[in-house]
Protein backbone atom coordinates (compact mmCIF):
# COMPACT_ATOMS: atom_id res chain seq x y z
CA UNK A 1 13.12 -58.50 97.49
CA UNK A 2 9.37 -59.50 97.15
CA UNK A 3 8.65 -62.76 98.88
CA UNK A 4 5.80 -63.20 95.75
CA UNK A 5 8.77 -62.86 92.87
CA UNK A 6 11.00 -65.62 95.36
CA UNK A 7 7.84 -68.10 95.44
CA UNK A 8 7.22 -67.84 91.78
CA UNK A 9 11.00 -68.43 91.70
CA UNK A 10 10.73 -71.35 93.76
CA UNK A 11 7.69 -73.42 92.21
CA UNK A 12 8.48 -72.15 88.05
CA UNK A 13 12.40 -73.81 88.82
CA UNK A 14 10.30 -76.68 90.48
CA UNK A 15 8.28 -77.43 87.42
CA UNK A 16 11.04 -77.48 85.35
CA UNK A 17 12.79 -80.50 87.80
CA UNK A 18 9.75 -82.43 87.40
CA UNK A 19 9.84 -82.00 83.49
CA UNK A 20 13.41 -83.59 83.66
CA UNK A 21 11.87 -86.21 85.70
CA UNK A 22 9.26 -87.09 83.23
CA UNK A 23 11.31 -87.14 80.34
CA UNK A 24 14.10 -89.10 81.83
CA UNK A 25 11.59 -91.32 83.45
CA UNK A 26 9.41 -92.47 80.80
CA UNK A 27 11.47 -95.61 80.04
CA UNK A 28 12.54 -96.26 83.29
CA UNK A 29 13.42 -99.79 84.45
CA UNK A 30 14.66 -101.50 87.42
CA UNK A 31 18.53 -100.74 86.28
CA UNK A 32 17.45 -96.77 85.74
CA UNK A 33 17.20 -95.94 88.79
CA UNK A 34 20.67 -97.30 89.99
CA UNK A 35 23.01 -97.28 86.95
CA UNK A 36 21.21 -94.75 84.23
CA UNK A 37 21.45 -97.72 82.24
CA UNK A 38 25.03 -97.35 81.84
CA UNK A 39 24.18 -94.72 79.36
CA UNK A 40 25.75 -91.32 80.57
CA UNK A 41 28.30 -89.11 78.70
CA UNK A 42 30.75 -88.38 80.31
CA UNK A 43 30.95 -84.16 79.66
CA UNK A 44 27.44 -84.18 80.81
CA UNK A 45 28.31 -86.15 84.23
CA UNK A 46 31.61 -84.00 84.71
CA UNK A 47 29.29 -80.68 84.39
CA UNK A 48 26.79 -81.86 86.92
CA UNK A 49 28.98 -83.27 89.61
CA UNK A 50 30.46 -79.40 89.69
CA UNK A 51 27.31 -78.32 91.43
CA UNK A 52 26.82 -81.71 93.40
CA UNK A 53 30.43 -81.01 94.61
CA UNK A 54 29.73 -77.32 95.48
CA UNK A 55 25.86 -77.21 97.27
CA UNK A 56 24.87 -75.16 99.08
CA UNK A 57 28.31 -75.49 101.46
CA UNK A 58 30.06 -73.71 99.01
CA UNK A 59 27.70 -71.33 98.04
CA UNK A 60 27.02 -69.66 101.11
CA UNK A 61 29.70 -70.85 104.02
CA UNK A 62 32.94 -70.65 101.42
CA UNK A 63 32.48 -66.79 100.53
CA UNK A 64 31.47 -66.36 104.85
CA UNK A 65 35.04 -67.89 105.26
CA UNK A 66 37.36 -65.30 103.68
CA UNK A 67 37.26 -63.21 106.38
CA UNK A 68 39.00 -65.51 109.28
CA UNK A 69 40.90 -67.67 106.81
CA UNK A 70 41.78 -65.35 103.72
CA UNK A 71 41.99 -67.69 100.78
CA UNK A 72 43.52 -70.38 102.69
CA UNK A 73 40.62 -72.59 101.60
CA UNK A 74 42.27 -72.91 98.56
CA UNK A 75 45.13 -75.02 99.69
CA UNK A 76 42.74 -77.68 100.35
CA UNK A 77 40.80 -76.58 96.47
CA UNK A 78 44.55 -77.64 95.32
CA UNK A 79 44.50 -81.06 97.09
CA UNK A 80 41.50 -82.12 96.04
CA UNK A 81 43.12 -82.34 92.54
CA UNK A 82 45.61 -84.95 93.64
CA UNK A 83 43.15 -87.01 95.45
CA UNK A 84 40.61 -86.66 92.14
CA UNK A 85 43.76 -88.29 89.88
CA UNK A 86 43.78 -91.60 92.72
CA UNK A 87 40.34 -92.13 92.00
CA UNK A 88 40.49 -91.89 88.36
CA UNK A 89 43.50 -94.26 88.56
CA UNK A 90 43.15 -96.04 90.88
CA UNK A 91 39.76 -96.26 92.23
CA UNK A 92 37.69 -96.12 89.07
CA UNK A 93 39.39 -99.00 87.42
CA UNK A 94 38.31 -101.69 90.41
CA UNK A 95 35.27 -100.64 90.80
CA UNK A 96 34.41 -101.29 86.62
CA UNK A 97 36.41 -104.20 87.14
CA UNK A 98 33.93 -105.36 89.99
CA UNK A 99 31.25 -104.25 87.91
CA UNK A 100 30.04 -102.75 90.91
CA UNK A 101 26.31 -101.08 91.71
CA UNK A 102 27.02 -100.20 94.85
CA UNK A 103 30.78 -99.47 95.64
CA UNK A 104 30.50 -101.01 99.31
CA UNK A 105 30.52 -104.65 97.22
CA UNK A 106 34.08 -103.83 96.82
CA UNK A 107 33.96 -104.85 100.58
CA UNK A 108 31.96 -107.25 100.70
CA UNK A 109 34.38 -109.26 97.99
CA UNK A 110 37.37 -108.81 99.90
CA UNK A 111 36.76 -109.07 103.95
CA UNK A 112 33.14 -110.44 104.08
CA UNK A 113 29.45 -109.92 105.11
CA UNK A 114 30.39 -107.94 108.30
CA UNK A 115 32.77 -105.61 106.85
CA UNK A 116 30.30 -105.27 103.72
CA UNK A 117 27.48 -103.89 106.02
CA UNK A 118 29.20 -101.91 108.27
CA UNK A 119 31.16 -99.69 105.22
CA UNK A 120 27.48 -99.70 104.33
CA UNK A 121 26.42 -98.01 107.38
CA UNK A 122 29.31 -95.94 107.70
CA UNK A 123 28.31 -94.05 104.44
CA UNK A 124 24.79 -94.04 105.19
CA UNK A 125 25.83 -91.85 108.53
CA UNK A 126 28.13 -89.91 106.90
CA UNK A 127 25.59 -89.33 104.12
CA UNK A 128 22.18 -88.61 106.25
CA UNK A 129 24.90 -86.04 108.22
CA UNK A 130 26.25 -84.00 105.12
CA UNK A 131 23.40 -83.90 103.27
CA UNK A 132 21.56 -82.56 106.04
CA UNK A 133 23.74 -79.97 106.88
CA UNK A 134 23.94 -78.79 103.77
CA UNK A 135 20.17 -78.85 102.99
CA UNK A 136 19.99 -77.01 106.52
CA UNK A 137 21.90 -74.33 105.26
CA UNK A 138 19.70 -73.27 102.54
CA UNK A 139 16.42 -74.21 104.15
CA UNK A 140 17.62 -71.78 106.97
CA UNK A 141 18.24 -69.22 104.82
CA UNK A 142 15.30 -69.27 103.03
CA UNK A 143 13.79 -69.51 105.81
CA UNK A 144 15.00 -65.96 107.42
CA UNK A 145 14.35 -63.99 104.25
CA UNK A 146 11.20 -65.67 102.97
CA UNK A 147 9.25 -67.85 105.09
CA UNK A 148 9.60 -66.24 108.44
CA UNK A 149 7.70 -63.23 107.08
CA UNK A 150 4.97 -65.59 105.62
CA UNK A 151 4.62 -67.43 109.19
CA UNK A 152 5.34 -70.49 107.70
CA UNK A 153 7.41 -72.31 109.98
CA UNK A 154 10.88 -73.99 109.66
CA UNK A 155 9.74 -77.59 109.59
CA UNK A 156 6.94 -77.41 106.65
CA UNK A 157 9.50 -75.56 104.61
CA UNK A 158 12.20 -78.37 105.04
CA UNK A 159 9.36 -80.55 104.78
CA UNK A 160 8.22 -79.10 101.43
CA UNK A 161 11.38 -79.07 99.79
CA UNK A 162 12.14 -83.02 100.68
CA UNK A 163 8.91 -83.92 99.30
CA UNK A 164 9.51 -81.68 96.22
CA UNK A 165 13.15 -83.55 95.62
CA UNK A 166 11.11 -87.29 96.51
CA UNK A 167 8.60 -86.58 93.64
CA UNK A 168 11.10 -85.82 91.12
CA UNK A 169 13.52 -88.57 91.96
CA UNK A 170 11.53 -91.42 92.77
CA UNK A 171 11.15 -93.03 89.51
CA UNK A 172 14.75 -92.78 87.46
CA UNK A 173 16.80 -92.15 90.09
CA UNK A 174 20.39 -91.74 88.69
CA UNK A 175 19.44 -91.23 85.59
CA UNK A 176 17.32 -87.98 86.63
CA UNK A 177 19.92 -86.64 88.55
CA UNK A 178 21.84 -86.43 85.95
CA UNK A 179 20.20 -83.86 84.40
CA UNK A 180 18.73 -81.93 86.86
CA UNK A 181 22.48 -81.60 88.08
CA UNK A 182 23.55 -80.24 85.06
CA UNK A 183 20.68 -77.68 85.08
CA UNK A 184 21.43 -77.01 88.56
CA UNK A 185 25.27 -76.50 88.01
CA UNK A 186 24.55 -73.67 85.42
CA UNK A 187 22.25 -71.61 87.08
CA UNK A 188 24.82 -72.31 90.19
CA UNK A 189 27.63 -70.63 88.27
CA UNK A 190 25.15 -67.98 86.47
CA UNK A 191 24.74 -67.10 90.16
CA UNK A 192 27.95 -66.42 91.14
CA UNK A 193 29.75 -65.15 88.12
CA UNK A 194 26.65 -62.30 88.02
CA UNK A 195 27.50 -61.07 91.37
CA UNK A 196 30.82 -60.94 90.99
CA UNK A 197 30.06 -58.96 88.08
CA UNK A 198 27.96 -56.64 89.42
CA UNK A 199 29.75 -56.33 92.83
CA UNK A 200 32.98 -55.85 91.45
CA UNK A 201 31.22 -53.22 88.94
CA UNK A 202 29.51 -51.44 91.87
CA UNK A 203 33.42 -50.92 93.30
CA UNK A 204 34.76 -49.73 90.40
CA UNK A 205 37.06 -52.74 90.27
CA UNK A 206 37.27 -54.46 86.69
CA UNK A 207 37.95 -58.50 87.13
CA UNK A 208 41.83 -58.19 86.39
CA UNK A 209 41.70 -56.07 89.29
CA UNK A 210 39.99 -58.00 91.97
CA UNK A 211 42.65 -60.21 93.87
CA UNK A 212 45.33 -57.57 93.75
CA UNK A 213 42.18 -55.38 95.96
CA UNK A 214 41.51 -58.56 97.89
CA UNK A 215 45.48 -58.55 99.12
CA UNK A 216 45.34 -54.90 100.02
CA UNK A 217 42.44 -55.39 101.86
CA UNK A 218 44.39 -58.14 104.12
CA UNK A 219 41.89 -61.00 102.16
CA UNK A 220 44.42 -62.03 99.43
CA UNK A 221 46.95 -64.50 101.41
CA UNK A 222 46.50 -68.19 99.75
CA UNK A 223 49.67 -69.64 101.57
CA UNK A 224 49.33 -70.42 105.74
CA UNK A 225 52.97 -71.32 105.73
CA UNK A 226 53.93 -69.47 108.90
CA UNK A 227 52.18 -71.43 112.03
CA UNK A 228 52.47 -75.72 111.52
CA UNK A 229 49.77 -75.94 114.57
CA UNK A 230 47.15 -74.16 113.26
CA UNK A 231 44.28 -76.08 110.89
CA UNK A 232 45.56 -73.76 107.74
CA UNK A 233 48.81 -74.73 107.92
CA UNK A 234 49.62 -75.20 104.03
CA UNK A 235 51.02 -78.97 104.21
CA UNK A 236 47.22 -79.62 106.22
CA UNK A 237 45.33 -77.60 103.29
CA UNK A 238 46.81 -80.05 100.28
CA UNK A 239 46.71 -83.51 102.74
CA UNK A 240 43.70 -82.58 103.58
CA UNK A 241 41.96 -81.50 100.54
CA UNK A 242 43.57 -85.22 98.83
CA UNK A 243 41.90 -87.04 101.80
CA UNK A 244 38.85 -85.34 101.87
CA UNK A 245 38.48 -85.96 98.00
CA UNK A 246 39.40 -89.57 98.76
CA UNK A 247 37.17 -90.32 101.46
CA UNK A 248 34.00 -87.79 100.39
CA UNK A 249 34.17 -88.88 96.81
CA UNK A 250 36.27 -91.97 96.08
CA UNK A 251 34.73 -94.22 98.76
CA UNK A 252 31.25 -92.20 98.83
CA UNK A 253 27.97 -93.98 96.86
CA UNK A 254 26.89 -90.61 95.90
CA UNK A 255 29.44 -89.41 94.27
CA UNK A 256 30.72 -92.52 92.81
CA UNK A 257 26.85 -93.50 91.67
CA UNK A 258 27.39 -90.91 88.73
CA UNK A 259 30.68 -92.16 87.99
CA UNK A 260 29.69 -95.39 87.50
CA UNK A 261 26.74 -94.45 84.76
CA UNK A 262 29.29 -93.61 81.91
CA UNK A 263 29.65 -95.96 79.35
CA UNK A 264 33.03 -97.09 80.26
CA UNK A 265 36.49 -96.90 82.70
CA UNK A 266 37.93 -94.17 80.29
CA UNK A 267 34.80 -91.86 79.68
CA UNK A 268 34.63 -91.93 83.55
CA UNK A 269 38.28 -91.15 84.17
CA UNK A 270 38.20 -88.59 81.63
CA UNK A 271 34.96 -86.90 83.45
CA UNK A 272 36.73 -87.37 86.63
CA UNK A 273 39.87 -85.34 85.65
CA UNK A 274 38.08 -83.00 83.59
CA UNK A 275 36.04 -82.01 86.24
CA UNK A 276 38.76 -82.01 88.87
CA UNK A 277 40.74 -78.81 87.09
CA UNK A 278 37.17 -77.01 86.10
CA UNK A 279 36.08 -77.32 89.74
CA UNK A 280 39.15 -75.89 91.56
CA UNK A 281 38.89 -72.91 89.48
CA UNK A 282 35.23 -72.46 90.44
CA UNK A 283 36.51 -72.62 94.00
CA UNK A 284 38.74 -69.08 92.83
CA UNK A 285 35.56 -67.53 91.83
CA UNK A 286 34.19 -68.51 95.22
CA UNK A 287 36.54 -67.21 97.21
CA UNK A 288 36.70 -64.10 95.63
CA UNK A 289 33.22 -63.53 95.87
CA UNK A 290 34.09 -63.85 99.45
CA UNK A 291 36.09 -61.08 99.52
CA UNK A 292 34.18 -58.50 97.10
CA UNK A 293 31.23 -59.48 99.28
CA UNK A 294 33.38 -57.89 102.90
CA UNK A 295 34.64 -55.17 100.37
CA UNK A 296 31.12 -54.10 99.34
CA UNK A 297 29.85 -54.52 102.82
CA UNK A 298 32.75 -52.40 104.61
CA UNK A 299 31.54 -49.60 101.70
CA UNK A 300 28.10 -49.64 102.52
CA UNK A 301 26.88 -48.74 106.00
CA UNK A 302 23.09 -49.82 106.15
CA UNK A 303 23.81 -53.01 104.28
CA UNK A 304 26.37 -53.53 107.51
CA UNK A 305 23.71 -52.64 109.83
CA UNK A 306 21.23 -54.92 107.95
CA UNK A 307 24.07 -58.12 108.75
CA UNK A 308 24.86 -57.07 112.16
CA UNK A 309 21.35 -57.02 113.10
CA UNK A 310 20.77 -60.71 112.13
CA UNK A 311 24.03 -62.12 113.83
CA UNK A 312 26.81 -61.01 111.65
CA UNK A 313 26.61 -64.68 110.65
CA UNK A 314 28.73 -65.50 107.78
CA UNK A 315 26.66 -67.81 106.11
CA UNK A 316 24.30 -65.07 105.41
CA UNK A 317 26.59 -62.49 104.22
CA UNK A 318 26.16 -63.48 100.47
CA UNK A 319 22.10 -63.50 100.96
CA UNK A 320 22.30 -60.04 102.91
CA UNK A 321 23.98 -58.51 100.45
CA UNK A 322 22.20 -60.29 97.05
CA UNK A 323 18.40 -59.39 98.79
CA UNK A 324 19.07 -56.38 99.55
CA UNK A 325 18.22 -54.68 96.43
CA UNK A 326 21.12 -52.18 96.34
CA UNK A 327 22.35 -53.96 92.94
CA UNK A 328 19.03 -54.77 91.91
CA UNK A 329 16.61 -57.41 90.76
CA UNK A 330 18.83 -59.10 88.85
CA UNK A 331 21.30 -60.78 91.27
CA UNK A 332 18.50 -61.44 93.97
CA UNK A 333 16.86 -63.32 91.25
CA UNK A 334 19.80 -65.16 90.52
CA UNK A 335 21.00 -65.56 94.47
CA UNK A 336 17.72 -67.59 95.09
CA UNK A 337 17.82 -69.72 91.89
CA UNK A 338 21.49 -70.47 92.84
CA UNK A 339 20.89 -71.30 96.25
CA UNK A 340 18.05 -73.27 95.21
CA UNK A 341 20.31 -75.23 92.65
CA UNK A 342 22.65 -75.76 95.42
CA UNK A 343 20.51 -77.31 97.85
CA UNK A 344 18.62 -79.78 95.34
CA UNK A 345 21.90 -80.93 93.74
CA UNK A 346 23.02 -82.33 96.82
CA UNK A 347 20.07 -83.55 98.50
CA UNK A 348 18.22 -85.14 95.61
CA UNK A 349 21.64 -87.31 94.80
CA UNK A 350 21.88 -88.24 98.59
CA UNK A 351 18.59 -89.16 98.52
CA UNK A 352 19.44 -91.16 95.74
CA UNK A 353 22.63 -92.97 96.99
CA UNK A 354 21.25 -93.35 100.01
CA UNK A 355 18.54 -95.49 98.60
CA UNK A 356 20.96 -97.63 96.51
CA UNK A 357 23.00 -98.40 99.41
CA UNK A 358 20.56 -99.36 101.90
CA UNK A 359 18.40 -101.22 99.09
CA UNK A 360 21.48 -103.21 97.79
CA UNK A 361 24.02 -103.37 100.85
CA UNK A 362 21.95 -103.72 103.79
CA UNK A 363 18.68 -105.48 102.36
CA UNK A 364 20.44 -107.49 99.34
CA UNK A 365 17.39 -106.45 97.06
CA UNK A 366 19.39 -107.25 94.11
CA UNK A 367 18.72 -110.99 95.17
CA UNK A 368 15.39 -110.62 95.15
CA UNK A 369 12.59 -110.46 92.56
CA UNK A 370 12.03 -107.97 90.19
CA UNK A 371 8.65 -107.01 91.67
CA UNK A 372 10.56 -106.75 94.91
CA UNK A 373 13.32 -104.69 94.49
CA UNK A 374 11.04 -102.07 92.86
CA UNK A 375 8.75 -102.44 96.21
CA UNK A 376 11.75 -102.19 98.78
CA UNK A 377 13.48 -99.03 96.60
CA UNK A 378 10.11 -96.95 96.80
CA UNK A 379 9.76 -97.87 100.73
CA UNK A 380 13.17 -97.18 101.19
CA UNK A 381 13.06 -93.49 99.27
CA UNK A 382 9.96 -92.94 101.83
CA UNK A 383 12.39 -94.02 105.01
CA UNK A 384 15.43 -91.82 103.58
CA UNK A 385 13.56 -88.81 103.04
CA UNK A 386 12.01 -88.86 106.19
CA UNK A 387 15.57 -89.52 107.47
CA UNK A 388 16.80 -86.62 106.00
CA UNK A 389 13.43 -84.28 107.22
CA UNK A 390 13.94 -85.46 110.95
CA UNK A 391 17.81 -85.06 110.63
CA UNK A 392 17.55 -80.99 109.22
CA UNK A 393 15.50 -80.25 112.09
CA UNK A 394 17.65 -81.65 114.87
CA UNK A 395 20.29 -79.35 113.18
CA UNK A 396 18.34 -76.62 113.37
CA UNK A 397 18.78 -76.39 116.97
CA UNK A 398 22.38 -76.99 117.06
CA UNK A 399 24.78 -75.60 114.59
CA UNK A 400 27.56 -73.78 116.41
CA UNK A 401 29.84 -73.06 113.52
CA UNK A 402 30.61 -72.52 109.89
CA UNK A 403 28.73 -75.23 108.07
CA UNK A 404 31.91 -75.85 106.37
CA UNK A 405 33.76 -77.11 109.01
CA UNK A 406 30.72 -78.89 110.49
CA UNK A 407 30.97 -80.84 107.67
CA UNK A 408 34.49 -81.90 107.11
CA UNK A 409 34.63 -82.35 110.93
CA UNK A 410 31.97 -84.73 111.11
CA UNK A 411 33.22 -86.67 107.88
CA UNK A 412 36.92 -87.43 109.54
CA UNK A 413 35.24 -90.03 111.74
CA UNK A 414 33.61 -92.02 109.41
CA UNK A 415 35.03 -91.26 105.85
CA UNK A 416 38.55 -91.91 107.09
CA UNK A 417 37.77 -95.34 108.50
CA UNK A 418 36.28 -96.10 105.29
CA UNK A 419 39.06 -94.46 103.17
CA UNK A 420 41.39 -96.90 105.20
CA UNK A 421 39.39 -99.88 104.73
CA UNK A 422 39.66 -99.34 100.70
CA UNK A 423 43.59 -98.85 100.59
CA UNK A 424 43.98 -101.94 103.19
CA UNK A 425 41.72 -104.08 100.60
CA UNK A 426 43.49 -102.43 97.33
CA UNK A 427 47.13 -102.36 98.13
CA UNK A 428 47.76 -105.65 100.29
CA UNK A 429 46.84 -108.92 99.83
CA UNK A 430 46.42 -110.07 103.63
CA UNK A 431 43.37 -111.49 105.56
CA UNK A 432 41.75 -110.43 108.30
CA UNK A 433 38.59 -112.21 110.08
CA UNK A 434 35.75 -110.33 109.04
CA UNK A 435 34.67 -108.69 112.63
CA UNK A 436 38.41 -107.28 112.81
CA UNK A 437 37.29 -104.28 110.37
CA UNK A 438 34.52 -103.42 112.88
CA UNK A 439 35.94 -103.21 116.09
CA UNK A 440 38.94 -101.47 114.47
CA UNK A 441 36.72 -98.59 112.68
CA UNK A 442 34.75 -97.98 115.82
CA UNK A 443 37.94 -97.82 118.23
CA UNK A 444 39.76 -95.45 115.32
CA UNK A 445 36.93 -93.16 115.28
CA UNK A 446 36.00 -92.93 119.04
CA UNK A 447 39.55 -92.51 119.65
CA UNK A 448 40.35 -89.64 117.46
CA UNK A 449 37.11 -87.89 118.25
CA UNK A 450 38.36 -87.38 121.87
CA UNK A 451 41.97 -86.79 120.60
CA UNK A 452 40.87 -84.20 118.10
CA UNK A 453 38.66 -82.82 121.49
CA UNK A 454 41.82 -82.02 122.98
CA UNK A 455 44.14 -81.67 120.76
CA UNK A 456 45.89 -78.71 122.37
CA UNK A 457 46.24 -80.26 125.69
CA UNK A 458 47.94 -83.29 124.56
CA UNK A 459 49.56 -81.96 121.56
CA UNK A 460 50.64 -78.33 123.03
CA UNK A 461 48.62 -76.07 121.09
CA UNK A 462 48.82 -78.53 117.45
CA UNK A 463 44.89 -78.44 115.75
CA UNK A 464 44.30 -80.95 113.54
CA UNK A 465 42.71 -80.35 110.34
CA UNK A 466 41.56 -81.36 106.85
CA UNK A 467 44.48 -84.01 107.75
CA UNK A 468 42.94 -85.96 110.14
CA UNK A 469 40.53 -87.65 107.65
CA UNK A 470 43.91 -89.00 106.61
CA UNK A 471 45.38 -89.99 110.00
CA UNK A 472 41.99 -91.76 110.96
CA UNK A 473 42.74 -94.06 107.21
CA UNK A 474 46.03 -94.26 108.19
CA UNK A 475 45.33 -95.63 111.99
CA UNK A 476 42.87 -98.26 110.51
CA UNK A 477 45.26 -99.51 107.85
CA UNK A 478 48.18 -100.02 110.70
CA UNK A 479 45.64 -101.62 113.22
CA UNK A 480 44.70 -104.04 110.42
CA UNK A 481 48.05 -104.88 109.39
CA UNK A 482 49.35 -105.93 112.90
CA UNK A 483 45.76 -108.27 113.08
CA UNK A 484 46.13 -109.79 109.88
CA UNK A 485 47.72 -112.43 108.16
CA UNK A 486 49.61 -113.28 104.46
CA UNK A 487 47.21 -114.76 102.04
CA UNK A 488 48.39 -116.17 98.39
CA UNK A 489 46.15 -114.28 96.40
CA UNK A 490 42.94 -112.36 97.15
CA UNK A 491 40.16 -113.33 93.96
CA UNK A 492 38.66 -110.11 93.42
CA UNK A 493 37.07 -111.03 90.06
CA UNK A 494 34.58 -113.57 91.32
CA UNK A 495 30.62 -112.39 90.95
CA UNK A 496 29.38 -110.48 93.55
């Protein structure tokens, strides 16, 4: 595909971002950035978090994935629907009642400083970490098939496109994201239901007809019920898909951020749920993509050759095939606007959250002046992008597997601490001294990191998966039972 037509691409879908920005920016006050104002419908939240849920993980390592796992990575699509309806019941109706900015308040409130700050942190680790890797993933592809040829190296290009999400975000915040999520969720889905079009078209397979072909090509199994050790065991896929939901949205900043800018509890329950059932049938499409994609590379030989020759990696399989210009213009075009979509809706949210969090959880800026908050936020969105740049390129150097799994690897260590800190605080009423949380978050995670290291050994031959997110929850709620003590009444409702 011509590299000019891609960088036209590039900076024309750039423009339009900053267009958003201005518009949504041109009353912009202190509250903007962080709550939208409290002025978001709910359909248009639900639409955007679709791509901000996808990225550019989904896009390119989900349809790499079919291969190994089938459609396995659907039993963990199906869980996140369960853990989606405990947020929008459960969840969702503290934090509103909390009034809450920043969801780590809810911490704050019920264990103390300590506790407050180190959920903080935890997030803004997990956060820096996922938004990295997936921002890695599309840099890196861009980089093979575009910028490589133009000698421009990896670093300027991941340090163009953070400075491209900073200028766009850096005045409304939330509120901007908003929109440019929704634009970037459309072209997103534009993206993939054109290839699947045209792929399916190109094998003579009409769309009724494309996962009865994916089972006769050995790609169509959705149900791992036969081995409980390995990480697709079915029970793992729904557990784990409900705990990754729980800890990678419900107890996240930057997912919950957009939440919290609809009007009310309802409006954001109903986007929740709405969006829940739309998503995991976006996941389908996916999937399948996954498997036309091996099905039109098995058919053509020097599209093979062309993979093999740069690693047989499967995150590039989709970009292989989409650049190649065996189906034309038209789905190259769309591949890099979609990929492009999928990078900026995640990074230019985290970039977001990350700023909220830090701002309000670890420097209190809400207690400070007006003039001061608005000078700490723009500092801080300097400090988090160049956390972000520095982060990219340390991945760069060593990724060793599916992004995917990277990922939700990475996130069981510090989402499920948090996760277990929320359900301690929501569904008992007993105190624990404030440094308790700390040391039993740390422990949990540095524990199960080795554990889940050797797993076989100790376990003989059980691999944890999607699951252990849960377990690492479940280890911190026991540990802070057995330290803790009855208390008569916890006053959550007391200002913040």
């Amino acid at each position: 595909m011509n590299k000019g037509l891609i960088l036209s691409i590039l900076i024309g879908y750039f423009l339009i971002l900053v267009l958003i920005s201005y518009l949504t920016g041109r009353k912009a006050d202190k509250d903007t950035f962080y709550t939208g104002n409290k002025a978001s419908k709910w359909y248009v939240v639900a639409f955007g978090m679709i791509g901000a849920s996808l990225s550019g993980v989904t896009f390119i390592s989900i349809p790499g994935t079919i291969a190994n796992s089938q459609m396995t990575y659907l039993q963990i699509a199906l869980g996140y629907i369960l853990g989606y309806a405990i947020i929008a019941f459960v969840l969702l109706p503290l934090y509103y009642r909390l009034n809450l900015t920043s969801i780590y308040g809810f911490l704050g409130v019920r264990f103390g400083v300590i506790t407050h700050k180190m959920g903080a942190i935890f997030f803004l680790l997990s956060r820096v970490i996922g938004a990295s890797l997936r921002m890695y993933l599309v840099a890196n592809v861009l980089q093979e098939f575009v910028f490589n040829e133009l000698g421009v190296p990896f670093e300027v290009t991941v340090a163009i496109s953070i400075a491209l999400i900073w200028v766009y975000t850096h005045r409304a915040g939330i509120k901007t994201i908003i929109w440019t999520d929704t634009l970037q969720t459309l072209f997103m889905l534009i993206s993939v239901g054109l290839s699947v079009y045209l792929i399916s078209g190109e094998l003579n397979l009409a769309l009724g007809e494309i996962l009865p072909a994916l089972s006769d090509n050995d790609m169509g199994n959705m149900w791992q019920t036969e081995d409980p050790m390995a990480k697709s065991y079915w029970i793992k896929g729904l557990l784990g898909g409900m705990f990754i939901t729980l800890g990678m949205t419900g107890v996240d900043q930057d997912m919950m951020q957009k939440n919290l800018t609809c009007k009310s509890k309802k409006e954001a329950q109903w986007n929740m749920m709405s969006f829940s059932v739309v998503l995991f049938f976006v996941n389908v499409v996916f999937v399948a993509l996954g498997g036309l994609l091996y099905m039109y590379l098995n058919s053509n030989p020097e599209v093979m050759a062309e993979w093999v020759s740069r690693g047989s990696d499967g995150d590039e399989l989709f970009a292989v095939i989409a650049l190649s210009d065996n189906l034309g213009i038209a789905i190259g075009v769309f591949f890099i606007i979609g990929l492009v979509a999928a990078a900026y809706s995640s990074a230019d949210s985290a970039l977001t959250s990350l700023t909220t969090s830090f701002n309000l959880d670890i420097l209190n800026a809400n207690k400070k002046s007006e003039e001061d908050q608005i000078r700490l936020r723009k500092r801080t969105h300097i400090f988090m992008s160049i956390a972000l740049l520095l982060t990219i390129i340390i991945f760069k150097w060593v990724k060793s597997d599916a992004v995917i799994w990277q990922l939700f690897s990475a996130a069981n260590f510090t989402y499920g601490p948090l996760l277990g800190l929320f359900l301690f605080g929501i569904i008992t009423k007993r105190k624990v001294n404030d440094i308790i949380p700390l040391i039993t978050c740390l422990l949990v995670a540095v524990t199960m990191f080795f554990v889940n290291k050797f797993s076989i050994e100790i376990f003989d031959g059980y691999i944890f998966g999607s699951e252990l997110l849960g377990i690492n929850a479940l280890l911190v709620i026991l540990f802070l039972l057995a330290f803790s003590k009855k208390e008569d009444g916890i006053e959550l409702e007391k200002e913040l």
